[in-house]
Protein backbone atom coordinates (compact mmCIF):
# COMPACT_ATOMS: atom_id res chain seq x y z
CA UNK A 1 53.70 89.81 70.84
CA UNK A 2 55.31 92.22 73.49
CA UNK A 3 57.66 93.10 70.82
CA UNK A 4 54.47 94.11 68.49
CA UNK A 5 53.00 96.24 71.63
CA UNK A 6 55.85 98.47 71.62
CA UNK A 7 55.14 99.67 68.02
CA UNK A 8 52.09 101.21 68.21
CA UNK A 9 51.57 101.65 72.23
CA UNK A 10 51.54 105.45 71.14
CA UNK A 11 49.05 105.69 68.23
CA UNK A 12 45.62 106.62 70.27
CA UNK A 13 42.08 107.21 69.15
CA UNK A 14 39.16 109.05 71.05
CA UNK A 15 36.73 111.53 70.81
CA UNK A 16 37.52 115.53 70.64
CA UNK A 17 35.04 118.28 71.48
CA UNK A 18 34.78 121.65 70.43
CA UNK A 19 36.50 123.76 73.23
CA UNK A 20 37.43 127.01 72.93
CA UNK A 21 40.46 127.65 74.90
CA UNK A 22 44.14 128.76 74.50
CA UNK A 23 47.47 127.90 76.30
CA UNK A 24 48.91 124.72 77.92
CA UNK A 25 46.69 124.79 80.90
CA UNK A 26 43.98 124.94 78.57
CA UNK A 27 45.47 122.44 76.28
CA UNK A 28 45.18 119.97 79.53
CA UNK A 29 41.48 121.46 80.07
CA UNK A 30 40.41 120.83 76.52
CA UNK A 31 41.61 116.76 76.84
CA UNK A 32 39.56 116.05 80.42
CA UNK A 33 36.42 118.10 78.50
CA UNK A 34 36.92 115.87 75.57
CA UNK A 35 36.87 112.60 78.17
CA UNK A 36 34.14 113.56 80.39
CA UNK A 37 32.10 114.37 76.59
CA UNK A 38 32.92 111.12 75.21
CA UNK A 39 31.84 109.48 78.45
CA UNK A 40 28.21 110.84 77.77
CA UNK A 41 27.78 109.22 74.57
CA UNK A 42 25.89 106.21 74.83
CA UNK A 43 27.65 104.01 72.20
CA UNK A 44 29.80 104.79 69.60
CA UNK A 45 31.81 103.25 66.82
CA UNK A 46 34.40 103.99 64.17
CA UNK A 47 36.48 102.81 61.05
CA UNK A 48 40.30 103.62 61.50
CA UNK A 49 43.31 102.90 59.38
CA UNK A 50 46.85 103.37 60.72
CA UNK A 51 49.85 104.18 58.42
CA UNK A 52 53.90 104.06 59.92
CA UNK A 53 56.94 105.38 57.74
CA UNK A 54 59.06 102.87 59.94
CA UNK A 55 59.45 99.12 58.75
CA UNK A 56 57.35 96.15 61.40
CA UNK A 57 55.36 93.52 60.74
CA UNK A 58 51.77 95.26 61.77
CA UNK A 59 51.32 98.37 60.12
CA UNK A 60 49.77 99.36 57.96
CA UNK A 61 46.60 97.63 60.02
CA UNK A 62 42.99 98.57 59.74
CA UNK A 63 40.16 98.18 62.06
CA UNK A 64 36.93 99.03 63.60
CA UNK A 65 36.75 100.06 67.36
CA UNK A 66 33.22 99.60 69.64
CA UNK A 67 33.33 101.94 72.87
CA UNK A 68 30.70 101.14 75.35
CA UNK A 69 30.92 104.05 78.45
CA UNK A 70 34.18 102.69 79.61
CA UNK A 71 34.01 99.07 77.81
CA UNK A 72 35.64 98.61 74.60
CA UNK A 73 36.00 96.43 71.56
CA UNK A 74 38.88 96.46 68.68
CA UNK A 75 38.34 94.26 65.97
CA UNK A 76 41.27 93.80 63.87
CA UNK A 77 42.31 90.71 61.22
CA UNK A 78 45.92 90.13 63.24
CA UNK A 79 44.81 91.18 66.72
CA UNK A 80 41.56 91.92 68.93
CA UNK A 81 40.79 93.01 72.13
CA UNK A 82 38.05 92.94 74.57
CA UNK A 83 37.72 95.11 78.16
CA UNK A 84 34.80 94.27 79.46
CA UNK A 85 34.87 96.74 82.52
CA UNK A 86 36.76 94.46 84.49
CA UNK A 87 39.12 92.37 82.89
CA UNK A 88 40.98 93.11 79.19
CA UNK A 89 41.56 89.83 76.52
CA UNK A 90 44.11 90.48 73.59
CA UNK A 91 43.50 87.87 70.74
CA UNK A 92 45.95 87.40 68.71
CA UNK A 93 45.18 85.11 66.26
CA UNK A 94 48.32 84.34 64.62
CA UNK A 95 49.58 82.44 67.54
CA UNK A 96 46.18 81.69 68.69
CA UNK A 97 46.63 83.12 71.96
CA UNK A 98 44.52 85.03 74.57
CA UNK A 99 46.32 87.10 77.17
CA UNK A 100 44.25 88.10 79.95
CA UNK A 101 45.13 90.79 81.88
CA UNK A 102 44.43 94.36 83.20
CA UNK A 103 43.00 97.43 81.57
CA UNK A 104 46.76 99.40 81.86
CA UNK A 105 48.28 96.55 80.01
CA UNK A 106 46.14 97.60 76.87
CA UNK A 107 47.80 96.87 72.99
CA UNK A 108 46.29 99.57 72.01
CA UNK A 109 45.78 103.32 73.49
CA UNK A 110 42.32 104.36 71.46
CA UNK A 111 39.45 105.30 74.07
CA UNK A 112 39.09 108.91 75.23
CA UNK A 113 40.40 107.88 78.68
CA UNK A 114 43.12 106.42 77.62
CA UNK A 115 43.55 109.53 75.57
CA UNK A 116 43.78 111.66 78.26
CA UNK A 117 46.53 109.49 80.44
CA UNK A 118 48.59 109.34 77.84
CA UNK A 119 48.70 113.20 77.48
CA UNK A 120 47.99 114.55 80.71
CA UNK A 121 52.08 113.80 81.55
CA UNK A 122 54.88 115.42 80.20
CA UNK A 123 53.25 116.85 76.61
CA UNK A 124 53.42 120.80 76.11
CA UNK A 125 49.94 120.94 74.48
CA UNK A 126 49.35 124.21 72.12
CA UNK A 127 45.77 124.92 70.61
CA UNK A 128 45.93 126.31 67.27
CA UNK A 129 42.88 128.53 65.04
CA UNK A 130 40.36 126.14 63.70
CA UNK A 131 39.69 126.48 60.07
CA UNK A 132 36.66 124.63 58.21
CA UNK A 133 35.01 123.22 60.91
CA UNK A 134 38.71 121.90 62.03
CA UNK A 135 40.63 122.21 65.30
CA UNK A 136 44.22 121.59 65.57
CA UNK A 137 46.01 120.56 68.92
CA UNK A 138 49.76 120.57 69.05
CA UNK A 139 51.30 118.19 71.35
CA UNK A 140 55.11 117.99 72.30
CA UNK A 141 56.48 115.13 74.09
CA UNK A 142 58.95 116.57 76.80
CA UNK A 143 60.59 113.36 77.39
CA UNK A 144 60.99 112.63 73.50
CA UNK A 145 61.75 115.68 72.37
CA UNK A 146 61.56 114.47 68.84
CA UNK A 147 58.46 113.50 68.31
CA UNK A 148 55.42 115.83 68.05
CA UNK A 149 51.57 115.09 67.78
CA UNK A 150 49.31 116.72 65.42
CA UNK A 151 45.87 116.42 66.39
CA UNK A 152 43.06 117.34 64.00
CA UNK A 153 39.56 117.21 65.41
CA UNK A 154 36.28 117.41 63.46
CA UNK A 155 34.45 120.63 66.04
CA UNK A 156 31.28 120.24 64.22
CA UNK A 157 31.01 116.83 64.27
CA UNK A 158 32.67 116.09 67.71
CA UNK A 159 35.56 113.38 66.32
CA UNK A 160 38.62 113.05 65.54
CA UNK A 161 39.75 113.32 61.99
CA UNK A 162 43.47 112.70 62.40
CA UNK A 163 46.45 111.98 64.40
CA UNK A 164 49.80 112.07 62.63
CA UNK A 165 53.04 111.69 64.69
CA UNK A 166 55.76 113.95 63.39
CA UNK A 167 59.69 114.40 63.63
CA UNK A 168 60.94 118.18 64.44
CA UNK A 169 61.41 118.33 60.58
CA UNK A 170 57.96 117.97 59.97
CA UNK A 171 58.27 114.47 58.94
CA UNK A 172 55.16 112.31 59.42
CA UNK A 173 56.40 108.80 61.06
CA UNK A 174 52.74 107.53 61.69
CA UNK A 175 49.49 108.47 61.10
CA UNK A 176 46.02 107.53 61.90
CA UNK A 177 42.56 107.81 60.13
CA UNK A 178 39.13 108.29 60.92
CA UNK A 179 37.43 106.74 57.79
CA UNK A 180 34.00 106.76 58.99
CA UNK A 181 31.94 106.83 62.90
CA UNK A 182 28.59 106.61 64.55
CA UNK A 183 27.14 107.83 67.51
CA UNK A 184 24.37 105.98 70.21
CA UNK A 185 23.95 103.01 68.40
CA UNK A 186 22.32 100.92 71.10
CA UNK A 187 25.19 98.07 70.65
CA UNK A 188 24.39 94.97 72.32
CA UNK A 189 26.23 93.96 75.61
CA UNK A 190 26.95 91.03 74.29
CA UNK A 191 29.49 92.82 71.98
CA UNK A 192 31.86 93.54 74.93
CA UNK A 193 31.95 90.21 76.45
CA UNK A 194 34.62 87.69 76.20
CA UNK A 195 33.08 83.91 74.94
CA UNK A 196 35.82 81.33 75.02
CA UNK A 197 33.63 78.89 73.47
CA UNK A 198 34.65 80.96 70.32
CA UNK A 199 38.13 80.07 70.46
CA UNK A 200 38.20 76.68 71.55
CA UNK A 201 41.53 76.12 70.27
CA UNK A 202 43.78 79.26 71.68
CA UNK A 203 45.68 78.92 74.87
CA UNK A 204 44.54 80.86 77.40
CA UNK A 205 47.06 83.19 79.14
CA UNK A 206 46.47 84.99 82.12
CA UNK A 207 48.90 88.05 83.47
């Protein structure tokens, strides 16, 4: 499973505002707007799909992903996981295992806070013109200097439309999809709460 983590630690969904500003400080501007907007939605949910040029065993994978203020919930059909504010449960249920552990520890990088961690260090962020309603962020890894983010946010919609991860030849290695969202849904609290009665038969593993 730590293996599997590795592959897609960097492939991140949030939410992306509207912001109109240019430059790197601006770049780093636009991300913290973007999480402190996302943080005032009440509930939200989306549809995502996630593509990869390179060869593993979990892409492509598909999912839906419940955000709660800072809880979350990714349902997937080879993995799941659960923060409930507190504590964060990965389910994976081809080994019918639960791994307990902290929020950093996360398989998966998708909320807007997360987001903004990931970026906020070493990335050269450039904003480019929006066309059709679109808004494109550039972002260059410093460390890996071969890899480069394309960001393509929905401005009149507030969401994300794209992410693809790029070579410096313009080669897309990985890509992720917004297929569909909603916004202040009232979801239950129930939704982001970890029941073990539900998987009666997984071990329990706690980091």
């Amino acid at each position: 499973m730590r293996s599997r983590s590795n592959l897609i630690n960097f492939l991140l969904l949030g939410l992306f505002s509207f912001f109109s500003l240019n430059g790197q400080n601006s770049g780093i501007q636009l991300l913290e707007e973007v999480m402190n907007n996302a943080m005032n939605i009440e509930d939200s949910y989306y549809k995502f799909n996630i593509t990869s040029e390179n060869e593993n065993n979990l892409l492509p994978l598909s999912g839906e992903l419940y955000i709660k203020k800072e809880k979350y919930f990714i349902d997937t059909e080879e993995i799941d996981q659960i923060f409930d504010g507190d504590k964060l449960y990965t389910i994976i249920h081809e080994n019918e295992e639960i791994i307990v552990s902290s929020d950093s520890n996360t398989f998966f990088n998708f909320t807007p806070k997360q987001i903004f961690n990931f970026f906020k260090d070493d990335f050269e962020i450039e904003i480019e013109e929006s066309q059709d309603f679109s808004l494109n962020l550039t972002a260059s890894n410093l460390i890996q200097e071969d890899l480069i983010y394309e960001i393509i946010i929905d401005s009149n919609l507030l969401s994300i439309k794209r992410i693809d991860i790029k070579n410096r030849v313009n080669l897309i290695l990985s890509s992720f999809l917004t297929l569909s969202y909603k916004y202040n849904l009232s979801l239950p609290s129930s939704l982001f709460k970890f029941d073990k009665n539900k998987f009666n038969d997984y071990m329990l593993i706690e980091n």
